[in-house]
C-alpha atoms as a PDB file:
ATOM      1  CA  UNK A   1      11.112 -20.464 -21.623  1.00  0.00           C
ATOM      2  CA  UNK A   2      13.833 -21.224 -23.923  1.00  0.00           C
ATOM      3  CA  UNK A   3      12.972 -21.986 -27.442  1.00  0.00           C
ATOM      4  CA  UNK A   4      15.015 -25.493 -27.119  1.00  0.00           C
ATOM      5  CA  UNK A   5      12.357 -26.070 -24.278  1.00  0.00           C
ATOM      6  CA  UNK A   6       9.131 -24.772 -26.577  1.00  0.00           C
ATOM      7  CA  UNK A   7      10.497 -26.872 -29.566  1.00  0.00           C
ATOM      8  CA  UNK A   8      10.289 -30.069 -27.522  1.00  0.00           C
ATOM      9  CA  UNK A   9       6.930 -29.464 -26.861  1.00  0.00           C
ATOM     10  CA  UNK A  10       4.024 -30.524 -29.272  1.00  0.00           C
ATOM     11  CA  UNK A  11       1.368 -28.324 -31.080  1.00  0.00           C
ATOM     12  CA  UNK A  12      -1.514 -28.921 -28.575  1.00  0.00           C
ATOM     13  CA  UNK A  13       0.661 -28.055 -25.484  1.00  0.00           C
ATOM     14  CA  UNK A  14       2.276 -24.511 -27.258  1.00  0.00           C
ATOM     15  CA  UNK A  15      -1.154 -23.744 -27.665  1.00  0.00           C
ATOM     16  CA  UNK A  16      -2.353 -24.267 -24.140  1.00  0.00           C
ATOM     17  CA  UNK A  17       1.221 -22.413 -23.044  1.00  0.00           C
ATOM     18  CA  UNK A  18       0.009 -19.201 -25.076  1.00  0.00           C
ATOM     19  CA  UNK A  19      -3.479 -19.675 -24.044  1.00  0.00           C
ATOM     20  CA  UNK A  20      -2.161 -19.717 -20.111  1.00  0.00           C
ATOM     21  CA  UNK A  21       0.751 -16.843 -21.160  1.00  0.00           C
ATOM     22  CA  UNK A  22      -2.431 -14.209 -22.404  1.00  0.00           C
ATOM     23  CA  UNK A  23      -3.958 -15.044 -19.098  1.00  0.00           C
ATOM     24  CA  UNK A  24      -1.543 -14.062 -17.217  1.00  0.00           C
ATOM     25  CA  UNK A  25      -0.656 -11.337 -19.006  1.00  0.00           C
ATOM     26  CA  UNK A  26      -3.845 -10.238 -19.167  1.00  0.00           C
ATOM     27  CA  UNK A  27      -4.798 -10.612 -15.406  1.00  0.00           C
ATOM     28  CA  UNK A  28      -1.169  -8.300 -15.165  1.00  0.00           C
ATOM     29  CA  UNK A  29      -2.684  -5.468 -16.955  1.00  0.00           C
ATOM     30  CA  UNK A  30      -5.712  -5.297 -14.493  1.00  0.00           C
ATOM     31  CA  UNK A  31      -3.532  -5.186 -11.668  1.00  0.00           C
ATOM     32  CA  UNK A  32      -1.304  -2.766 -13.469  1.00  0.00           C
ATOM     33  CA  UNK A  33      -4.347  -0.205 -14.199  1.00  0.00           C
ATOM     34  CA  UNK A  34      -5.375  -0.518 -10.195  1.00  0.00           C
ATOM     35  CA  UNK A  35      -1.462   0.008  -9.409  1.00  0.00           C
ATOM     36  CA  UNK A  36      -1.052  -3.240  -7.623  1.00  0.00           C
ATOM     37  CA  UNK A  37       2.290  -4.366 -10.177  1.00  0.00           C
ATOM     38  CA  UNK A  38       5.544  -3.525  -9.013  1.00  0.00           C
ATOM     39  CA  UNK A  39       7.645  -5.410 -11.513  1.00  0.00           C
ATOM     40  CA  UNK A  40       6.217  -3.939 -14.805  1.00  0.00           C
ATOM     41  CA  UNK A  41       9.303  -5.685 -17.228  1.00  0.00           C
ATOM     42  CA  UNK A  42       7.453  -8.863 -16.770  1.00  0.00           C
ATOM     43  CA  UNK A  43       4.946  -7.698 -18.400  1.00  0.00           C
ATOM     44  CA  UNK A  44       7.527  -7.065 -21.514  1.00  0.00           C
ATOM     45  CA  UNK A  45       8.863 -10.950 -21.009  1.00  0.00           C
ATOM     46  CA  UNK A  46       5.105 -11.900 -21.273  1.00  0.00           C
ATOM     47  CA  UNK A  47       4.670 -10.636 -24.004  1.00  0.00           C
ATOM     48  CA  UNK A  48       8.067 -12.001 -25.915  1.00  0.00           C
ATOM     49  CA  UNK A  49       7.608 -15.342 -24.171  1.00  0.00           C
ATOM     50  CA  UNK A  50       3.698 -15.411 -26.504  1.00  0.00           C
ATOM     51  CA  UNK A  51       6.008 -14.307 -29.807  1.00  0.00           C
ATOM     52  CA  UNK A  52       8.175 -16.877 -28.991  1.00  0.00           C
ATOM     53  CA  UNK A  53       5.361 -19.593 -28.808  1.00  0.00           C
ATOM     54  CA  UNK A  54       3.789 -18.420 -31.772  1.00  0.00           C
ATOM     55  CA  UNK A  55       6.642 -18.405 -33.946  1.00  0.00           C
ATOM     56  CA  UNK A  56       7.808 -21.948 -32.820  1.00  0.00           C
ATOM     57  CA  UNK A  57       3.680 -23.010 -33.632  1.00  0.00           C
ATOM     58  CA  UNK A  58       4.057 -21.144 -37.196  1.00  0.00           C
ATOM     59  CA  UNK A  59       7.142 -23.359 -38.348  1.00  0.00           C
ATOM     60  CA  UNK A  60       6.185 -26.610 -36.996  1.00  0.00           C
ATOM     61  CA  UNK A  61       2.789 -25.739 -38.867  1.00  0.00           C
ATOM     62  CA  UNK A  62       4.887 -24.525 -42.030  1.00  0.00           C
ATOM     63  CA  UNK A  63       7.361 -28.015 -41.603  1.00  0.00           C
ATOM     64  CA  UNK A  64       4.760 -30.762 -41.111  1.00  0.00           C
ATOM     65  CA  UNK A  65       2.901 -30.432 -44.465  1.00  0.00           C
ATOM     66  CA  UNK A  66       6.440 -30.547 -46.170  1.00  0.00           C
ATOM     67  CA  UNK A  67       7.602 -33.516 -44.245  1.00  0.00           C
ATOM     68  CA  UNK A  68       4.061 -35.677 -45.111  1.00  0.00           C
END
Protein backbone atom coordinates (compact mmCIF):
# COMPACT_ATOMS: atom_id res chain seq x y z
CA UNK A 1 0.00 0.00 0.00
CA UNK A 2 0.83 3.47 -0.75
CA UNK A 3 0.69 5.92 2.01
CA UNK A 4 -1.83 8.21 -0.23
CA UNK A 5 -3.98 4.92 -0.05
CA UNK A 6 -3.40 4.37 4.05
CA UNK A 7 -4.09 8.17 4.59
CA UNK A 8 -7.55 7.85 3.04
CA UNK A 9 -8.35 5.32 5.28
CA UNK A 10 -9.76 5.98 8.88
CA UNK A 11 -8.28 5.01 12.35
CA UNK A 12 -10.45 1.86 12.91
CA UNK A 13 -9.64 0.38 9.42
CA UNK A 14 -5.43 1.11 9.77
CA UNK A 15 -5.86 -0.73 12.76
CA UNK A 16 -7.61 -3.77 11.40
CA UNK A 17 -4.93 -3.43 8.22
CA UNK A 18 -1.97 -3.88 10.86
CA UNK A 19 -3.88 -6.31 12.82
CA UNK A 20 -4.40 -8.51 9.34
CA UNK A 21 -0.52 -7.35 8.15
CA UNK A 22 1.03 -9.20 11.73
CA UNK A 23 -1.06 -12.12 10.71
CA UNK A 24 0.23 -12.63 7.81
CA UNK A 25 3.44 -11.94 8.62
CA UNK A 26 3.34 -13.97 11.32
CA UNK A 27 1.75 -17.11 9.64
CA UNK A 28 5.07 -16.30 7.02
CA UNK A 29 7.52 -16.93 9.68
CA UNK A 30 6.01 -20.44 10.49
CA UNK A 31 6.20 -21.42 7.06
CA UNK A 32 9.61 -19.88 6.80
CA UNK A 33 11.02 -22.00 9.94
CA UNK A 34 9.41 -25.39 8.18
CA UNK A 35 11.09 -24.10 4.75
CA UNK A 36 7.87 -23.88 2.88
CA UNK A 37 8.65 -19.75 1.76
CA UNK A 38 10.29 -19.22 -1.35
CA UNK A 39 9.93 -15.48 -1.65
CA UNK A 40 11.55 -14.40 1.71
CA UNK A 41 11.65 -10.24 0.62
CA UNK A 42 8.01 -10.28 1.33
CA UNK A 43 8.57 -10.88 4.43
CA UNK A 44 10.80 -7.45 4.49
CA UNK A 45 7.65 -5.53 2.62
CA UNK A 46 5.52 -6.95 5.54
CA UNK A 47 7.16 -5.68 7.76
CA UNK A 48 7.60 -1.89 6.17
CA UNK A 49 4.00 -2.07 4.98
CA UNK A 50 3.11 -2.40 9.43
CA UNK A 51 5.72 0.83 9.87
CA UNK A 52 3.97 2.43 7.35
CA UNK A 53 0.48 1.90 9.03
CA UNK A 54 1.69 2.78 12.26
CA UNK A 55 3.24 5.91 11.43
CA UNK A 56 0.18 7.14 9.35
CA UNK A 57 -2.04 5.97 12.89
CA UNK A 58 0.63 8.05 15.08
CA UNK A 59 0.00 11.46 13.14
CA UNK A 60 -3.60 11.27 12.59
CA UNK A 61 -3.57 10.49 16.48
CA UNK A 62 -0.96 13.46 17.02
CA UNK A 63 -3.34 15.88 14.38
CA UNK A 64 -6.86 15.25 15.70
CA UNK A 65 -6.42 16.61 19.28
CA UNK A 66 -4.85 19.81 17.61
CA UNK A 67 -7.59 20.21 15.11
CA UNK A 68 -10.59 19.84 18.08
Amino acid sequence: MTPKEIRDLSVVEITTKIRETRDALLQMRLRKQTGQVEKTHEMRALRKDVARLETVVRQKNRAAPAAS
